[in-house]
N, C-alpha and C. Protein backbone atom coordinates (compact mmCIF):
# COMPACT_ATOMS: atom_id res chain seq x y z
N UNK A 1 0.82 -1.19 0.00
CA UNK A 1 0.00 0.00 0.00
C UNK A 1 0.87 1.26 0.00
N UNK A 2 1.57 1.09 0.77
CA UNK A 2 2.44 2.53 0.98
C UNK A 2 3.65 2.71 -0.04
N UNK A 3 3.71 1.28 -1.04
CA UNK A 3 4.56 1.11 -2.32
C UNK A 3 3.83 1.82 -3.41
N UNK A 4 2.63 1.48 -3.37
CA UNK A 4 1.77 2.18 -4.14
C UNK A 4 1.13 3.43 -4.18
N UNK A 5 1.19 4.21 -2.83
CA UNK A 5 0.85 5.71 -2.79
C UNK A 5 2.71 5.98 -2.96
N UNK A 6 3.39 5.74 -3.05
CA UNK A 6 5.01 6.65 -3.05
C UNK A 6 5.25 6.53 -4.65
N UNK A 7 4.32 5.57 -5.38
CA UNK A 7 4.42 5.24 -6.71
C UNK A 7 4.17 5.97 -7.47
N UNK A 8 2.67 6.77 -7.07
CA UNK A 8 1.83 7.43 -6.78
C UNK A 8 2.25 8.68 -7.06
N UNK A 9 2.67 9.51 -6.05
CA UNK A 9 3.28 10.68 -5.53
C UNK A 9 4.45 10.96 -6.38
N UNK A 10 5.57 10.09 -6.98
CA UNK A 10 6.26 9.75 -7.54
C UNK A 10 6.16 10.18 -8.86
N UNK A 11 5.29 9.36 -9.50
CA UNK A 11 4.90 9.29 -10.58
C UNK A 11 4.35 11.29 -10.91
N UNK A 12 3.58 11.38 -10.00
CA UNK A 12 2.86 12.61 -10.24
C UNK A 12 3.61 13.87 -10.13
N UNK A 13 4.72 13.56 -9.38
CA UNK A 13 6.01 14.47 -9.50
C UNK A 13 6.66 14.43 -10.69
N UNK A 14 6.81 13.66 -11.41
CA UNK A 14 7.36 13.39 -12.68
C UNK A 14 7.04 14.13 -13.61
N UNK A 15 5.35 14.26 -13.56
CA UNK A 15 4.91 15.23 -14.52
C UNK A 15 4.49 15.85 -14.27
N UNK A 16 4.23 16.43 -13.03
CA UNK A 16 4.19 17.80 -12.82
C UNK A 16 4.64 19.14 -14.01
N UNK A 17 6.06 18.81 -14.11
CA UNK A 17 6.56 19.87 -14.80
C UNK A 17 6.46 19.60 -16.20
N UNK A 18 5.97 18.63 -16.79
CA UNK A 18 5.25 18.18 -18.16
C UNK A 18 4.14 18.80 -18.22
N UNK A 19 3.20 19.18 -17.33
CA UNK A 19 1.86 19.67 -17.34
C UNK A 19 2.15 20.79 -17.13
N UNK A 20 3.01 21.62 -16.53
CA UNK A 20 3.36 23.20 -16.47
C UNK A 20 3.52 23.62 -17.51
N UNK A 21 4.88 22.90 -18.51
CA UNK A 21 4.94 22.62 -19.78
C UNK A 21 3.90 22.77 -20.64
N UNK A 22 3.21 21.88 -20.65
CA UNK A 22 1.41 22.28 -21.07
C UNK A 22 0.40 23.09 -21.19
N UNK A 23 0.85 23.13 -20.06
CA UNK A 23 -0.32 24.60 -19.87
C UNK A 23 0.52 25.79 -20.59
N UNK A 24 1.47 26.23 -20.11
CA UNK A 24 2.37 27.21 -20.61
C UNK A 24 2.22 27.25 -22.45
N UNK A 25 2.34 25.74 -22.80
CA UNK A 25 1.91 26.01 -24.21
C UNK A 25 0.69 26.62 -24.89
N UNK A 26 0.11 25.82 -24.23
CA UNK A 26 -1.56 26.41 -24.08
C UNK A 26 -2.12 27.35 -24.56
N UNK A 27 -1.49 28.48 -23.31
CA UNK A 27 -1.68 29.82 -23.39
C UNK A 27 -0.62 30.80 -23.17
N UNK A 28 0.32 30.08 -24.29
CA UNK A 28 1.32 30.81 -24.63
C UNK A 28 0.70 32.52 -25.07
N UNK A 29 -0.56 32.37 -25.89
CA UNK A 29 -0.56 33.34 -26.59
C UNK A 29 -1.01 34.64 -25.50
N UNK A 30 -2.14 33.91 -24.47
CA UNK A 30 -2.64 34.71 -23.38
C UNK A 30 -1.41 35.30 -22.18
N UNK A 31 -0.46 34.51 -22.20
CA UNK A 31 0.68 34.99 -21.41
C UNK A 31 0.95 36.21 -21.93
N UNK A 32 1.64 35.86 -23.29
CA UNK A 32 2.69 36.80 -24.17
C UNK A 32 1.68 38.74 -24.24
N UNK A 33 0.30 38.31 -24.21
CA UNK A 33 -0.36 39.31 -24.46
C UNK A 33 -0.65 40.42 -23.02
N UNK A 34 -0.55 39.54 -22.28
CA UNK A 34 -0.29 40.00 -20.34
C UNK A 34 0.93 40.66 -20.43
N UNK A 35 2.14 40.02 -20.82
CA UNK A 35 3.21 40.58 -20.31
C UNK A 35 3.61 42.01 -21.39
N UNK A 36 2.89 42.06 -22.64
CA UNK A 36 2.83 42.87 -23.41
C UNK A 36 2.20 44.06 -22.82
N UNK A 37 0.89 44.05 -22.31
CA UNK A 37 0.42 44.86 -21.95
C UNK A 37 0.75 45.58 -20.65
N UNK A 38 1.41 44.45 -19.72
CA UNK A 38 2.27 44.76 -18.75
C UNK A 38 3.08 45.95 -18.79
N UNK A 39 3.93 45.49 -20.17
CA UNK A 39 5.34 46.48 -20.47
C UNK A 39 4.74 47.62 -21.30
N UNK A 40 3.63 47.89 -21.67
CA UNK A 40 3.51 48.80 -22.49
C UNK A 40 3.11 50.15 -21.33
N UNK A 41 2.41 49.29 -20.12
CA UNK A 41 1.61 49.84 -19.03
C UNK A 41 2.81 50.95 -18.32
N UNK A 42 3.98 49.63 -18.14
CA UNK A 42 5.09 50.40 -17.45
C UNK A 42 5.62 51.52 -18.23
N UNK A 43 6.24 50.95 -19.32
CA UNK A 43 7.31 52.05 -20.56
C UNK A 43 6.18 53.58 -20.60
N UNK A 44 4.05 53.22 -20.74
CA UNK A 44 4.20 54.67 -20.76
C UNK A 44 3.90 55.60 -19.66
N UNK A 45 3.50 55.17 -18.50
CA UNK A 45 4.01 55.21 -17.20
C UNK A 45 5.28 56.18 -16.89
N UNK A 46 6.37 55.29 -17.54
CA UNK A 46 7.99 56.25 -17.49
C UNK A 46 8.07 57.35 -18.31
N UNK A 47 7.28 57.24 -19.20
CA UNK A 47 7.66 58.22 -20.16
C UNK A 47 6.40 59.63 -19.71
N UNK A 48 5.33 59.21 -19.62
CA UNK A 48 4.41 59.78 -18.92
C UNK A 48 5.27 61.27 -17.67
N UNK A 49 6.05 60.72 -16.74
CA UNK A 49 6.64 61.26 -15.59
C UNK A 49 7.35 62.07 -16.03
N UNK A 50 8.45 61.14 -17.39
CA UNK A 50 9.74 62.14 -17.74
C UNK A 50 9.27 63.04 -18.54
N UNK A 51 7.95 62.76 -19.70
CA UNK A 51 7.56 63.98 -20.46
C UNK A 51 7.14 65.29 -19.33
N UNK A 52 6.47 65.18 -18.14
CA UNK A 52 6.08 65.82 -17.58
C UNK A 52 7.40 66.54 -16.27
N UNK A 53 8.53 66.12 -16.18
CA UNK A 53 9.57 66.37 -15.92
C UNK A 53 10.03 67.40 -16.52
N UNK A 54 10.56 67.20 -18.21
CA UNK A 54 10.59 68.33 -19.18
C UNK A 54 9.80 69.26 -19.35
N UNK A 55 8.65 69.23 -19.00
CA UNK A 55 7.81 70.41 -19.13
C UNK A 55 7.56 70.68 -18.48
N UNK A 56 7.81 70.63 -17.24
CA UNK A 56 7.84 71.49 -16.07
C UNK A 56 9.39 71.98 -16.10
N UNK A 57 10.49 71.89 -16.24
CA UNK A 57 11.64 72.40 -16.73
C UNK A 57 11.33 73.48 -17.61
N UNK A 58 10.89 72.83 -18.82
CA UNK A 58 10.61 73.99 -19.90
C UNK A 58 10.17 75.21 -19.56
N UNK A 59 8.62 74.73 -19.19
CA UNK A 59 8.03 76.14 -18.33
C UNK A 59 8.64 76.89 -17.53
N UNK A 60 9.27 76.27 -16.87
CA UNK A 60 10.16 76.90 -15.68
C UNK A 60 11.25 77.74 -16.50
N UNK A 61 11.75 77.43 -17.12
CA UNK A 61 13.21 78.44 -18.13
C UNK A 61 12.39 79.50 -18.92
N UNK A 62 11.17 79.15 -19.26
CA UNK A 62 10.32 80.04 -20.04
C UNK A 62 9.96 81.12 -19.36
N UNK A 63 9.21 80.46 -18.16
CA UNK A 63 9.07 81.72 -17.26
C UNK A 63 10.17 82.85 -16.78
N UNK A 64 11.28 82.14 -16.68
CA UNK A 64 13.17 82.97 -16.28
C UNK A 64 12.96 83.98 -17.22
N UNK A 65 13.28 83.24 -18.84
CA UNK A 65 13.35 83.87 -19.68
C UNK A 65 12.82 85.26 -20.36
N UNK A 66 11.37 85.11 -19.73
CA UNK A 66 10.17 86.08 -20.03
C UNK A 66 10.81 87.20 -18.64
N UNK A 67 10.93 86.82 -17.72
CA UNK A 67 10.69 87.68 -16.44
C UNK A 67 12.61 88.17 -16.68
N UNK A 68 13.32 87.48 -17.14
CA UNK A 68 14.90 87.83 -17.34
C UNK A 68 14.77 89.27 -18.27
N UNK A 69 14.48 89.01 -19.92
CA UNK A 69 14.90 89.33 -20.96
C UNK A 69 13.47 90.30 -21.83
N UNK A 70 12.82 89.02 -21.99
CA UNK A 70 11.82 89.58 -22.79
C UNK A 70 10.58 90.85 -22.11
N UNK A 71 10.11 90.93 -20.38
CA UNK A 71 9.86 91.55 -20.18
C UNK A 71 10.72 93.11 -20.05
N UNK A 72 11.61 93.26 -19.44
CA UNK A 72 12.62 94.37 -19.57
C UNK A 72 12.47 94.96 -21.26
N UNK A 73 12.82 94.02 -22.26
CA UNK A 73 12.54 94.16 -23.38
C UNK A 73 11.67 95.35 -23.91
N UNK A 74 10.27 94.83 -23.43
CA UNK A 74 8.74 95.05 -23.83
C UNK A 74 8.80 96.41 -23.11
N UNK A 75 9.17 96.30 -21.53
CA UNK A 75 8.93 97.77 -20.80
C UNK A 75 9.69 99.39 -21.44
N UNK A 76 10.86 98.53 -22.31
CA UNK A 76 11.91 99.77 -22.83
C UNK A 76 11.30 100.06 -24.18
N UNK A 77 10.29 98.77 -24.88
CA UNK A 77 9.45 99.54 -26.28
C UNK A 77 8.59 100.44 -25.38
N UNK A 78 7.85 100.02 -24.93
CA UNK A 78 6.33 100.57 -24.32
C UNK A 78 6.84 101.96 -24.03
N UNK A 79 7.61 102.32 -23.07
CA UNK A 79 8.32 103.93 -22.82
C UNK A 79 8.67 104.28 -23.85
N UNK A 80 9.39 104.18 -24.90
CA UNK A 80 10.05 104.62 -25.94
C UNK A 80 8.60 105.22 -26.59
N UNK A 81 7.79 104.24 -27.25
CA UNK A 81 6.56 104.80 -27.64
C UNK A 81 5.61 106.23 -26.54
N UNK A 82 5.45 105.72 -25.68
CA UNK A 82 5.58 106.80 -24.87
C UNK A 82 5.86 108.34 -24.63
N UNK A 83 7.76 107.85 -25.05
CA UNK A 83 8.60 108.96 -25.10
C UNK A 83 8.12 109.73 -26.66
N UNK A 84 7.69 108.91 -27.84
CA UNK A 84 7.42 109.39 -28.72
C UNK A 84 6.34 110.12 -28.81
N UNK A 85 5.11 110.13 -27.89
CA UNK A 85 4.05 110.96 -28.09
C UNK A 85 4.57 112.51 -27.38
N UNK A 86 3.77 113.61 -28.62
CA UNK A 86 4.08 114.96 -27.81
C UNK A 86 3.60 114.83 -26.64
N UNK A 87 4.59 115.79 -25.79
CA UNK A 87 4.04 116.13 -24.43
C UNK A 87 2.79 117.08 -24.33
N UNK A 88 2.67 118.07 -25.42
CA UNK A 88 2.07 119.39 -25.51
C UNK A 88 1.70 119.70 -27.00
N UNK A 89 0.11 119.92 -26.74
CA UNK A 89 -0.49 119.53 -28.07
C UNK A 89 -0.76 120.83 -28.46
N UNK A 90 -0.85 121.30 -29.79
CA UNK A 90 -1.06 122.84 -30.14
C UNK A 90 -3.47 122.91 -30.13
N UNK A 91 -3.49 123.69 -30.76
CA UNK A 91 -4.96 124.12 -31.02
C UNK A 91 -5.20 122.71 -32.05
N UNK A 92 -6.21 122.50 -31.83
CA UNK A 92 -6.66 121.48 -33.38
C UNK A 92 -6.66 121.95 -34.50
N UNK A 93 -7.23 123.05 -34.27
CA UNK A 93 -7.41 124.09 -35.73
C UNK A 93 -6.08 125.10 -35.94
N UNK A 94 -5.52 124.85 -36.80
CA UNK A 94 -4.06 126.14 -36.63
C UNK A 94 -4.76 127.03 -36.83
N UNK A 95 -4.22 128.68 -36.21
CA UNK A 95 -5.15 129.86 -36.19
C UNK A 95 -3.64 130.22 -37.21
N UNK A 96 -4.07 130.79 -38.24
CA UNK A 96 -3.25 131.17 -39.05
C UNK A 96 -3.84 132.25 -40.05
């Protein structure tokens, strides 16, 4: 009896990893499509963070840039135009 359950047990250990084998073939295709979607999940995930990394960088130099260069810029047209209007306007009508 106990020749025959170790025979048993034995035996069923044997193929165990024949039937993992099996199955694995199986649904080779259902695996491959898991781990696909897996990695696609992760890669845009990473890319997701780092695009949003750069553009918060970007913005950030944009904003420097504007508040550095381009505003100073804008304030020295804006006066200039300014400076260009008369101070002191004659009659509308020349009396002549």
């Amino acid at each position: 009896m106990i020749l025959k359950i170790l025979v048993t047990v034995t035996a069923f250990l044997a193929l165990a990893p024949n039937l993992l084998i099996g199955y694995l073939y199986l649904n080779k295709d259902k695996i491959i499509e898991q781990q696909k979607e897996a990695l696609i999940k992760s890669i845009s995930g990473q890319l997701t963070n780092q695009l949003g990394k750069q553009t918060e960088a970007l913005t950030g130099n944009m904003d420097s840039m504007f508040t550095d260069k381009v505003k100073p810029e804008m304030q020295l047209q804006h006066q200039g135009q300014l400076d260009a209007l008369p101070k002191q306007t004659g009659p509308a009508i020349p009396m002549g």
